[in-house]
PDB file of N, CA and C in Angstrom:
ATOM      1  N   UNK A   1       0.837  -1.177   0.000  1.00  0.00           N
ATOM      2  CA  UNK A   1       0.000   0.000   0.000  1.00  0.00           C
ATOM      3  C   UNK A   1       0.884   1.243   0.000  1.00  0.00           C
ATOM      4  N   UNK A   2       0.428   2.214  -0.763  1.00  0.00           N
ATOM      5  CA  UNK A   2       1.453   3.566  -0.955  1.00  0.00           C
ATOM      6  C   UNK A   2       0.506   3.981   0.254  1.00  0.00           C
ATOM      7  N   UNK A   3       0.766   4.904   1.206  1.00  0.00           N
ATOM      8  CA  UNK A   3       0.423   5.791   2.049  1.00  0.00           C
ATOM      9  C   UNK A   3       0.462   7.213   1.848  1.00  0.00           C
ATOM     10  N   UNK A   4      -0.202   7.722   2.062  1.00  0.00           N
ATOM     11  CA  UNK A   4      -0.581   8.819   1.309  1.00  0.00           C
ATOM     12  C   UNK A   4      -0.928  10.293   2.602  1.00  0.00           C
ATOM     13  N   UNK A   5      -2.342   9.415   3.451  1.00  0.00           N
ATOM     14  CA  UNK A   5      -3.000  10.191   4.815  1.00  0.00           C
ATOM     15  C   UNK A   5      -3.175  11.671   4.403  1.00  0.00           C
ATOM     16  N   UNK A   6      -3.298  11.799   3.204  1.00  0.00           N
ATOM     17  CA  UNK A   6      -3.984  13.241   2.386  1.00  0.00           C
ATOM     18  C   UNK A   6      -5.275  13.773   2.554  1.00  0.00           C
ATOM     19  N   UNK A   7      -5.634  15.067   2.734  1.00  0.00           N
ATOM     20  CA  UNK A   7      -7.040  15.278   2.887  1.00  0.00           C
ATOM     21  C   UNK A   7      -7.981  15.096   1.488  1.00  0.00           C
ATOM     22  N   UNK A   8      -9.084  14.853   0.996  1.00  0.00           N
ATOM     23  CA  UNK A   8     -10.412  14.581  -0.014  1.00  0.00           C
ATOM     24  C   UNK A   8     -11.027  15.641  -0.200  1.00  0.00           C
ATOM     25  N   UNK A   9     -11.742  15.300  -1.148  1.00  0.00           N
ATOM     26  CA  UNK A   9     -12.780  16.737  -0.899  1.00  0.00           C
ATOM     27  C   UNK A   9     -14.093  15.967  -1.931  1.00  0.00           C
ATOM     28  N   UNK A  10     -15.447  16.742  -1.617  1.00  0.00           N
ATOM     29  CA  UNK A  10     -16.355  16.239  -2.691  1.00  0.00           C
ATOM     30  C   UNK A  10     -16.315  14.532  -2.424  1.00  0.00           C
ATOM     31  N   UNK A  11     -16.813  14.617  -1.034  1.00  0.00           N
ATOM     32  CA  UNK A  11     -16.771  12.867  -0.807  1.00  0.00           C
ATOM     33  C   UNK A  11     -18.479  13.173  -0.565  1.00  0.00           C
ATOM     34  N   UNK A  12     -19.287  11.416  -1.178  1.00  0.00           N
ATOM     35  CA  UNK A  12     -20.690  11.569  -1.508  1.00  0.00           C
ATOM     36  C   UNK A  12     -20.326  10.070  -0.724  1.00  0.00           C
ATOM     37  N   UNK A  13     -21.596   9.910   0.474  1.00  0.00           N
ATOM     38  CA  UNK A  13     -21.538   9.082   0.725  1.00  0.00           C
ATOM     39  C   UNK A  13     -23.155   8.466   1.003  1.00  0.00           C
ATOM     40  N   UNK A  14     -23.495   7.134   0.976  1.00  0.00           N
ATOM     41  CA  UNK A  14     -24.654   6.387   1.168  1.00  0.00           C
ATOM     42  C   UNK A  14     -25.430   7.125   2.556  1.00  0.00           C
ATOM     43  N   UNK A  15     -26.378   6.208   2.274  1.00  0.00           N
ATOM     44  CA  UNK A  15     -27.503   6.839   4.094  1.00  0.00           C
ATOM     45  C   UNK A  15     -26.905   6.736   5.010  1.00  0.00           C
ATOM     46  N   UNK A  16     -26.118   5.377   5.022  1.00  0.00           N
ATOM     47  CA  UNK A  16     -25.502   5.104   6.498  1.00  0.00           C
ATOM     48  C   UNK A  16     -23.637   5.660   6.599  1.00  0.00           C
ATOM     49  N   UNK A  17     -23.679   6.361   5.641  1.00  0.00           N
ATOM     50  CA  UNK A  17     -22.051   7.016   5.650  1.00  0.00           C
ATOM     51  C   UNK A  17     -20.888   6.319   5.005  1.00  0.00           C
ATOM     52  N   UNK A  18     -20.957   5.389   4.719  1.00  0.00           N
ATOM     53  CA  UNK A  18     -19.979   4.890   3.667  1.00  0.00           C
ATOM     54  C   UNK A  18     -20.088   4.944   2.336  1.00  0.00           C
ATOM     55  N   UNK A  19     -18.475   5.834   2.000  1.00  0.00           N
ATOM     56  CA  UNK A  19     -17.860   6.886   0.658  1.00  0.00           C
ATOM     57  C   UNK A  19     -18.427   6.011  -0.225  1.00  0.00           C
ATOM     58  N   UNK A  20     -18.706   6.924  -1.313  1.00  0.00           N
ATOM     59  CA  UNK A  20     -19.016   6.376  -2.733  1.00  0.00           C
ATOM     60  C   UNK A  20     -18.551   6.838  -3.850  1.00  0.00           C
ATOM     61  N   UNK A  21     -18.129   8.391  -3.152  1.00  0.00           N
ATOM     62  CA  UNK A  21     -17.494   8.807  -4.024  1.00  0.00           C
ATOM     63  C   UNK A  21     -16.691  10.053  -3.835  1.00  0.00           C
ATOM     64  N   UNK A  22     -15.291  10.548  -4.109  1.00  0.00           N
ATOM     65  CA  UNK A  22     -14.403  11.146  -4.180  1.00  0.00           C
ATOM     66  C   UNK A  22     -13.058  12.052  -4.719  1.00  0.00           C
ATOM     67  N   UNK A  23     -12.979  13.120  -4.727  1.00  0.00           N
ATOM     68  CA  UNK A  23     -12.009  13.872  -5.487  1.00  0.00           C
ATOM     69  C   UNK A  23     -10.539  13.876  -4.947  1.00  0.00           C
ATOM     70  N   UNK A  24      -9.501  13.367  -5.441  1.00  0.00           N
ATOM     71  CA  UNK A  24      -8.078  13.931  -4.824  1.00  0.00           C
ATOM     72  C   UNK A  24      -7.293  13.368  -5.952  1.00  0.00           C
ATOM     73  N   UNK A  25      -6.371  14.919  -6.111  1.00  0.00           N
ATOM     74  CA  UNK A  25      -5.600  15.422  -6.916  1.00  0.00           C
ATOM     75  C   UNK A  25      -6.490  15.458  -8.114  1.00  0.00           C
ATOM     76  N   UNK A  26      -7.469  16.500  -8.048  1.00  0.00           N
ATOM     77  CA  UNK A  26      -7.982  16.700  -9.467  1.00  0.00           C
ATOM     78  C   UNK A  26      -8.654  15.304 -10.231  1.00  0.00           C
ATOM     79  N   UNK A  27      -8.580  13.648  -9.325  1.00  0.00           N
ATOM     80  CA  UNK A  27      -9.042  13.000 -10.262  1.00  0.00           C
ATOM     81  C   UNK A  27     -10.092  12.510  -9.176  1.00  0.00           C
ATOM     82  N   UNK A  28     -11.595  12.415  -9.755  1.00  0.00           N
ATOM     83  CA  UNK A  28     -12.515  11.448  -9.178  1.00  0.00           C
ATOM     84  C   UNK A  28     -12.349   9.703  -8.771  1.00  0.00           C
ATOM     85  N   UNK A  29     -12.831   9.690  -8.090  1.00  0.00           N
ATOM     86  CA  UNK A  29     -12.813   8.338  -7.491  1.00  0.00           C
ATOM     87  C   UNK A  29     -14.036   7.813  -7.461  1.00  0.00           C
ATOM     88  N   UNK A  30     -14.501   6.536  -7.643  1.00  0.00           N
ATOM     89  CA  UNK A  30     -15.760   5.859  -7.766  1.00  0.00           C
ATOM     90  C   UNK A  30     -15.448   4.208  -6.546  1.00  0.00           C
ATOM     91  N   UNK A  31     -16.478   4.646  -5.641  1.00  0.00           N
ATOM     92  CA  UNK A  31     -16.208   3.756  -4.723  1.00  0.00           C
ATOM     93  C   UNK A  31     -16.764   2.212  -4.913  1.00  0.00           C
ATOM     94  N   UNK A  32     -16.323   1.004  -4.704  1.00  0.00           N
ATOM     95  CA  UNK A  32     -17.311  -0.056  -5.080  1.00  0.00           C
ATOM     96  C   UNK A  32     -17.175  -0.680  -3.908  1.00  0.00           C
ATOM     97  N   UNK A  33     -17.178  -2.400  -3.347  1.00  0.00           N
ATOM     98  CA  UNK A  33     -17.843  -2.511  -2.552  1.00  0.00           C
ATOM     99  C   UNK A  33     -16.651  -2.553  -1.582  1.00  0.00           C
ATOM    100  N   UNK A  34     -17.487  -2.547  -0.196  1.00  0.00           N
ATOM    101  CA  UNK A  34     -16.453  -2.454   1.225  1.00  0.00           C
ATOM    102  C   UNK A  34     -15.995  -3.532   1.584  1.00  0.00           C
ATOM    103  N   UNK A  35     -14.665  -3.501   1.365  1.00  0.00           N
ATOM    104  CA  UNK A  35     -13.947  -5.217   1.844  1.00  0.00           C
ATOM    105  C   UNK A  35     -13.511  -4.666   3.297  1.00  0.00           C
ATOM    106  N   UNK A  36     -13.628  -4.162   4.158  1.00  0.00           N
ATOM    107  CA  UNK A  36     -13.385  -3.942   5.703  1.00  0.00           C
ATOM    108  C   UNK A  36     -13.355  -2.197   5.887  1.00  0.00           C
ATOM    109  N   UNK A  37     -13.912  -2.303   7.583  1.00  0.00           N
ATOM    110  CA  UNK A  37     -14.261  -0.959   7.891  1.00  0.00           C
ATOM    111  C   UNK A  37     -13.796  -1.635   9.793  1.00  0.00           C
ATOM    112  N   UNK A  38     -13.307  -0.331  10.041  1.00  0.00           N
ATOM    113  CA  UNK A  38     -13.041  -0.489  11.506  1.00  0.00           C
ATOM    114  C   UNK A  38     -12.940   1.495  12.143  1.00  0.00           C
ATOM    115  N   UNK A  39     -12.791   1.191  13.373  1.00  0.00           N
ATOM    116  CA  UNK A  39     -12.916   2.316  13.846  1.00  0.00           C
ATOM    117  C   UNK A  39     -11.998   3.015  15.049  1.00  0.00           C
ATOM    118  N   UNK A  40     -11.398   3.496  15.059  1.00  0.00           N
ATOM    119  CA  UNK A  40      -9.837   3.945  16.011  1.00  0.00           C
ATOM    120  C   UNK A  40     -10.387   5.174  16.540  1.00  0.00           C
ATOM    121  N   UNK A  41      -9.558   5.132  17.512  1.00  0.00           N
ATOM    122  CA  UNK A  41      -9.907   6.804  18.182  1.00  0.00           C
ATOM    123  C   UNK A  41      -8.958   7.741  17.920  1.00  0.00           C
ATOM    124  N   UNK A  42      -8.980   8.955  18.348  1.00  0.00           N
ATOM    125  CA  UNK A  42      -7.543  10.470  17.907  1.00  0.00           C
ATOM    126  C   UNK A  42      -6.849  10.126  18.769  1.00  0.00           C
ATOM    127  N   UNK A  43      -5.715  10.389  18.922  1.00  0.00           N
ATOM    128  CA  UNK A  43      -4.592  10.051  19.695  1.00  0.00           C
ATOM    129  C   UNK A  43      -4.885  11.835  20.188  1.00  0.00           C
ATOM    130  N   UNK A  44      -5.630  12.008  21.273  1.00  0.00           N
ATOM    131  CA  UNK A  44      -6.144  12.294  21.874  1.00  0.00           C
ATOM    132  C   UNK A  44      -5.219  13.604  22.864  1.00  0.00           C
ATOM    133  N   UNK A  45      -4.078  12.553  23.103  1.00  0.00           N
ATOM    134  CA  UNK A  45      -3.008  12.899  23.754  1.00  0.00           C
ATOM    135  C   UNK A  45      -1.784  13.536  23.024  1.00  0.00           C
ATOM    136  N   UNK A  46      -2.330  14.265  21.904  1.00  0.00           N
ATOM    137  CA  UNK A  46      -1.300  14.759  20.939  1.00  0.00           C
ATOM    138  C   UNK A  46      -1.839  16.453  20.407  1.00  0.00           C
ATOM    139  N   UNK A  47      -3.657  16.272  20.928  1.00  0.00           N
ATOM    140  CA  UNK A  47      -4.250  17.391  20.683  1.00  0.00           C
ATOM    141  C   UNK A  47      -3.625  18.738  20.927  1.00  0.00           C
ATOM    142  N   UNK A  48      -3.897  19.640  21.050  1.00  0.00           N
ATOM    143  CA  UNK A  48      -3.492  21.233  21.727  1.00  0.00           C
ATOM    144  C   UNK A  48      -4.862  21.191  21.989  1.00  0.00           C
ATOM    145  N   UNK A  49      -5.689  21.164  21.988  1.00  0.00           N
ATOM    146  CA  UNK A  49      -7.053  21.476  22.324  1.00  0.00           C
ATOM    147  C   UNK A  49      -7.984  19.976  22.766  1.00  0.00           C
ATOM    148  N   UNK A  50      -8.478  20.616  23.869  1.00  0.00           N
ATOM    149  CA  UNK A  50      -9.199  19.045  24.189  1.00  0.00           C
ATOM    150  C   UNK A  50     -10.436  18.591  23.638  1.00  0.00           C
ATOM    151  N   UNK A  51     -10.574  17.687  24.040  1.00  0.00           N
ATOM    152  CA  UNK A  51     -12.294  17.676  22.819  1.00  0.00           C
ATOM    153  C   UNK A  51     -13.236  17.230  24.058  1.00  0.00           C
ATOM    154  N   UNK A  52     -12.927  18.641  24.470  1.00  0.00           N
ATOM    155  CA  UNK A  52     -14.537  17.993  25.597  1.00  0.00           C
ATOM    156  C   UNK A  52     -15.404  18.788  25.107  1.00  0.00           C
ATOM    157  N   UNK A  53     -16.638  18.987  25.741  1.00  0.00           N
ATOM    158  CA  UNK A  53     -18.439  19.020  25.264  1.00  0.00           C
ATOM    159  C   UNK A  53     -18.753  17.487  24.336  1.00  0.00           C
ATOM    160  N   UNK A  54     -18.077  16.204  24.596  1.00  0.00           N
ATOM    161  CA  UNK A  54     -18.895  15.155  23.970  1.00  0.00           C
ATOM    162  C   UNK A  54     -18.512  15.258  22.207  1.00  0.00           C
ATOM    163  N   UNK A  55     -17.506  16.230  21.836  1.00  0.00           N
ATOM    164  CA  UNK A  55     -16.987  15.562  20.583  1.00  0.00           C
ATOM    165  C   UNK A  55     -16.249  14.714  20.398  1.00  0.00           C
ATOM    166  N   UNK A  56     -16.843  14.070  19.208  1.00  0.00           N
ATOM    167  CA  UNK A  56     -16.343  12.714  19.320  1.00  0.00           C
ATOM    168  C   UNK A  56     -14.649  12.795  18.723  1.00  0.00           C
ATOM    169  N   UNK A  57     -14.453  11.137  19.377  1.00  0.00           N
ATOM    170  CA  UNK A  57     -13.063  11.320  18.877  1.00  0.00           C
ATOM    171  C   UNK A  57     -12.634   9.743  18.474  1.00  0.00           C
ATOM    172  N   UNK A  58     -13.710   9.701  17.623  1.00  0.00           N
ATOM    173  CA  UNK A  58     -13.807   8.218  16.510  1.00  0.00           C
ATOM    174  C   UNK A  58     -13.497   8.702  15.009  1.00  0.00           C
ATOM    175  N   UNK A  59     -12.552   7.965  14.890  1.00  0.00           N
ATOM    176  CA  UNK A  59     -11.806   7.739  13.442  1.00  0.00           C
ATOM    177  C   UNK A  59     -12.698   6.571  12.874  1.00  0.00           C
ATOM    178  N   UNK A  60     -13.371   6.899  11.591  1.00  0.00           N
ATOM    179  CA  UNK A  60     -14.047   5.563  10.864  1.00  0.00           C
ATOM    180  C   UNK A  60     -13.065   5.097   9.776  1.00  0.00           C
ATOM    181  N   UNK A  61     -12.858   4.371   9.819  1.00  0.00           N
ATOM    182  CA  UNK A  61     -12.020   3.964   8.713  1.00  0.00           C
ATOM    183  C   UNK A  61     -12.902   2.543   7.245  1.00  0.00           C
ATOM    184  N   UNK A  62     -12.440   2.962   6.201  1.00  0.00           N
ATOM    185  CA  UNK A  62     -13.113   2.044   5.367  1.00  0.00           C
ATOM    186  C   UNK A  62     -11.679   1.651   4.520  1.00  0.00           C
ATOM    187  N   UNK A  63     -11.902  -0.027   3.813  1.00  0.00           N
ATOM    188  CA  UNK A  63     -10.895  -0.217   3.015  1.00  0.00           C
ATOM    189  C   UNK A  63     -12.398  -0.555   1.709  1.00  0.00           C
ATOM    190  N   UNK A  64     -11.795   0.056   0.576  1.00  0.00           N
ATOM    191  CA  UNK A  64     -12.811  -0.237  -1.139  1.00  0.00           C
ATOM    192  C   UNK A  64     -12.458  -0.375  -1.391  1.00  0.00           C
ATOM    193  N   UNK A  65     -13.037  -1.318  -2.847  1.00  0.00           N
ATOM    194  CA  UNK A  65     -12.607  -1.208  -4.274  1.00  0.00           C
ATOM    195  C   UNK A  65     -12.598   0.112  -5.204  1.00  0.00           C
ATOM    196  N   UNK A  66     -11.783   0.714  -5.375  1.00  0.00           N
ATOM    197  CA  UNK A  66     -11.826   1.963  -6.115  1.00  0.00           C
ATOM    198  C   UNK A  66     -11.227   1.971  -7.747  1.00  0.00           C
ATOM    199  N   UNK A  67     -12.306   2.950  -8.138  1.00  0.00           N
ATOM    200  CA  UNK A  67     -11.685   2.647  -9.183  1.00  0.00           C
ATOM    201  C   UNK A  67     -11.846   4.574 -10.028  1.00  0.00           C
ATOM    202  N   UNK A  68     -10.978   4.726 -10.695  1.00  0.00           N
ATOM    203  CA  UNK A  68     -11.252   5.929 -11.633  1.00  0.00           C
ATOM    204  C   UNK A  68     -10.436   6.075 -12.766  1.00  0.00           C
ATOM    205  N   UNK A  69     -10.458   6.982 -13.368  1.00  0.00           N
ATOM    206  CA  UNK A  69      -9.840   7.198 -15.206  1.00  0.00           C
ATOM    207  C   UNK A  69      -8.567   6.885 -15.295  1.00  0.00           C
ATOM    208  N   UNK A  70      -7.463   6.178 -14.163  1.00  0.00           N
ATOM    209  CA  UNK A  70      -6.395   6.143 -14.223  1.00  0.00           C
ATOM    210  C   UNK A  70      -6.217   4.657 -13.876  1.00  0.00           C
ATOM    211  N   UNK A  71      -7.347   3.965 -13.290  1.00  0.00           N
ATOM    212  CA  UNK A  71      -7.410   2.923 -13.191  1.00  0.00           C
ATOM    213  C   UNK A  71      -8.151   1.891 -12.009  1.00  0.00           C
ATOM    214  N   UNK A  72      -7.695   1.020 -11.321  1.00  0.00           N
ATOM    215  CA  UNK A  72      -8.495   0.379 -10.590  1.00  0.00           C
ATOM    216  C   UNK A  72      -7.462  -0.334  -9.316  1.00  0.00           C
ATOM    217  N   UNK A  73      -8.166   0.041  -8.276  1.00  0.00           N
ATOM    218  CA  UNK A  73      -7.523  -0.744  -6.915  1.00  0.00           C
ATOM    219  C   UNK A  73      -8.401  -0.726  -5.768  1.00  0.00           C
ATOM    220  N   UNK A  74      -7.657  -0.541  -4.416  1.00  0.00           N
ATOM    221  CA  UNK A  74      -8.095  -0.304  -3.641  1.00  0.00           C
ATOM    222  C   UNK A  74      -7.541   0.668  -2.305  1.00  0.00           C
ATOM    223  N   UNK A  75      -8.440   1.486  -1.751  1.00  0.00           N
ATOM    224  CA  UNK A  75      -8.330   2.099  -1.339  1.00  0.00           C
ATOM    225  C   UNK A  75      -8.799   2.708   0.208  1.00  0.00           C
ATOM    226  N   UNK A  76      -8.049   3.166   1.116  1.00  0.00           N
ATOM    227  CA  UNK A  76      -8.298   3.530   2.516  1.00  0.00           C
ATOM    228  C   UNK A  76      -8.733   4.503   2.839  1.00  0.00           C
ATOM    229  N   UNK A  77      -9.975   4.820   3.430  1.00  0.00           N
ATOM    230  CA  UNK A  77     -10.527   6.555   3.303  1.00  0.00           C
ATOM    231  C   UNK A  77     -10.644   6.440   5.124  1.00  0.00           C
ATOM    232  N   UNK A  78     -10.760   7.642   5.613  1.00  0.00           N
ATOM    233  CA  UNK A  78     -10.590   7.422   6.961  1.00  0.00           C
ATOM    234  C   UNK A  78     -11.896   9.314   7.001  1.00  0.00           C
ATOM    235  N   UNK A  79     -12.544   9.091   8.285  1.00  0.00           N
ATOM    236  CA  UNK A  79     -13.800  10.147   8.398  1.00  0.00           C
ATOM    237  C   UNK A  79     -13.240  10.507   9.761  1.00  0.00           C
ATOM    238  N   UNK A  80     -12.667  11.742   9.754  1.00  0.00           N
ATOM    239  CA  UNK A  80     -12.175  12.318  11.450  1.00  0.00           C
ATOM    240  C   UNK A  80     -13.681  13.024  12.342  1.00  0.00           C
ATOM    241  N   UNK A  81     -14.447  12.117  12.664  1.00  0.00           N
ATOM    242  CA  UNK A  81     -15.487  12.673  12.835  1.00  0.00           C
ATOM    243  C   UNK A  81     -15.870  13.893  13.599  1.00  0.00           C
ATOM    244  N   UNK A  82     -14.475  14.422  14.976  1.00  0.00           N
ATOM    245  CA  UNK A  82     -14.726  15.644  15.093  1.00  0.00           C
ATOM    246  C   UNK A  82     -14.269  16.892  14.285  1.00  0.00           C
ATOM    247  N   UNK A  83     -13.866  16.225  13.494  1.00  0.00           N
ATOM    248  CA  UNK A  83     -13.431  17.512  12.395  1.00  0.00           C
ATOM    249  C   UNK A  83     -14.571  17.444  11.257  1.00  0.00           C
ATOM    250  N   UNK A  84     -14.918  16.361  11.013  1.00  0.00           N
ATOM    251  CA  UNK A  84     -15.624  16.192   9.632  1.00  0.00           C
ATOM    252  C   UNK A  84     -15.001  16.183   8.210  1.00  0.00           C
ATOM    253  N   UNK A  85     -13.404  15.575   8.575  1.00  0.00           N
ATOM    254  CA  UNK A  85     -12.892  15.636   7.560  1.00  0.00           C
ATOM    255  C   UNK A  85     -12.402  14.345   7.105  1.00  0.00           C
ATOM    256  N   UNK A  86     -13.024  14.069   5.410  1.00  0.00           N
ATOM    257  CA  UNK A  86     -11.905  13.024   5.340  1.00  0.00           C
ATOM    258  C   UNK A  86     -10.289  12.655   4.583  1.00  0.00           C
ATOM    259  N   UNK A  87      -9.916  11.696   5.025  1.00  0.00           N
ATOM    260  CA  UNK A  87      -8.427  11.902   4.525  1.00  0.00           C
ATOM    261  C   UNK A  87      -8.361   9.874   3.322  1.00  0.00           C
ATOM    262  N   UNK A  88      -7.355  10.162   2.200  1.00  0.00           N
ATOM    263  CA  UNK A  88      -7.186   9.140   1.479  1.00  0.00           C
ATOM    264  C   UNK A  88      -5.951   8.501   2.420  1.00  0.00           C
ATOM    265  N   UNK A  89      -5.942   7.279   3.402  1.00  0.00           N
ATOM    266  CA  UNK A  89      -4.591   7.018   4.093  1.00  0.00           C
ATOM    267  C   UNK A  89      -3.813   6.798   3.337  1.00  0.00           C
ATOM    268  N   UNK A  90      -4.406   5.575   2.399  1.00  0.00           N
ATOM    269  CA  UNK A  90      -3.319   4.681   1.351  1.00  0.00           C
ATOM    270  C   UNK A  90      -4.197   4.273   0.139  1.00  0.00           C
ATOM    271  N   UNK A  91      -3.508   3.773  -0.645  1.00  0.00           N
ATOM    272  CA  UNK A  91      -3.826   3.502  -2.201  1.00  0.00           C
ATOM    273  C   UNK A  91      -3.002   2.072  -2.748  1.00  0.00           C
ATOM    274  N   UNK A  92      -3.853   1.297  -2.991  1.00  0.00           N
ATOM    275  CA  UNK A  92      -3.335  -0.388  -3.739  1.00  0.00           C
ATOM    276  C   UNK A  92      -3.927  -1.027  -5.011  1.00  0.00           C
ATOM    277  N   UNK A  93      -2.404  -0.452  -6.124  1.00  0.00           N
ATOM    278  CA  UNK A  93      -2.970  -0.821  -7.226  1.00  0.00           C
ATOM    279  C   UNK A  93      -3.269  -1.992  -7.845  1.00  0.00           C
TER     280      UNK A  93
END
């Protein structure tokens, strides 16, 4: 797996929150099905700022089949849920 841990943008995801679809570096991504999903917490202890009032501090992580105009693999998307941001970890062509 190349590692990457880059931020996304223009991520479209199902009812229940898993990506379907995604932009990074200018090329779209088309998500297919979920071969594993797990869930980690922030290393918490690295913050400058604490995350109290009950934000969360669950990392979702998904591994897909991805595929777009450059070709086809699979791929690690990770949802920082108190940020609301997601990041591409790694990429396997």
């Amino acid at each position: 797996m190349r590692v990457y841990n880059e931020r996304i943008t223009g991520v479209q995801t199902d009812q229940i929150g898993r990506p379907l679809r995604w932009t990074w570096r200018r090329r779209v991504y088309q998500a297919g099905p979920v071969l594993d999903y797990w869930v980690t917490t922030r290393d918490w202890w690295r913050e400058e700022v604490s995350l109290a009032g009950g934000e969360s501090q669950q990392i979702r992580h998904w591994l897909v089949e991805a595929s777009s105009s450059g070709g086809s693999g699979q791929a690690e998307l990770a949802l920082d849920e108190a940020s609301m941001t997601w990041r591409l970890i790694g990429l396997v062509d």
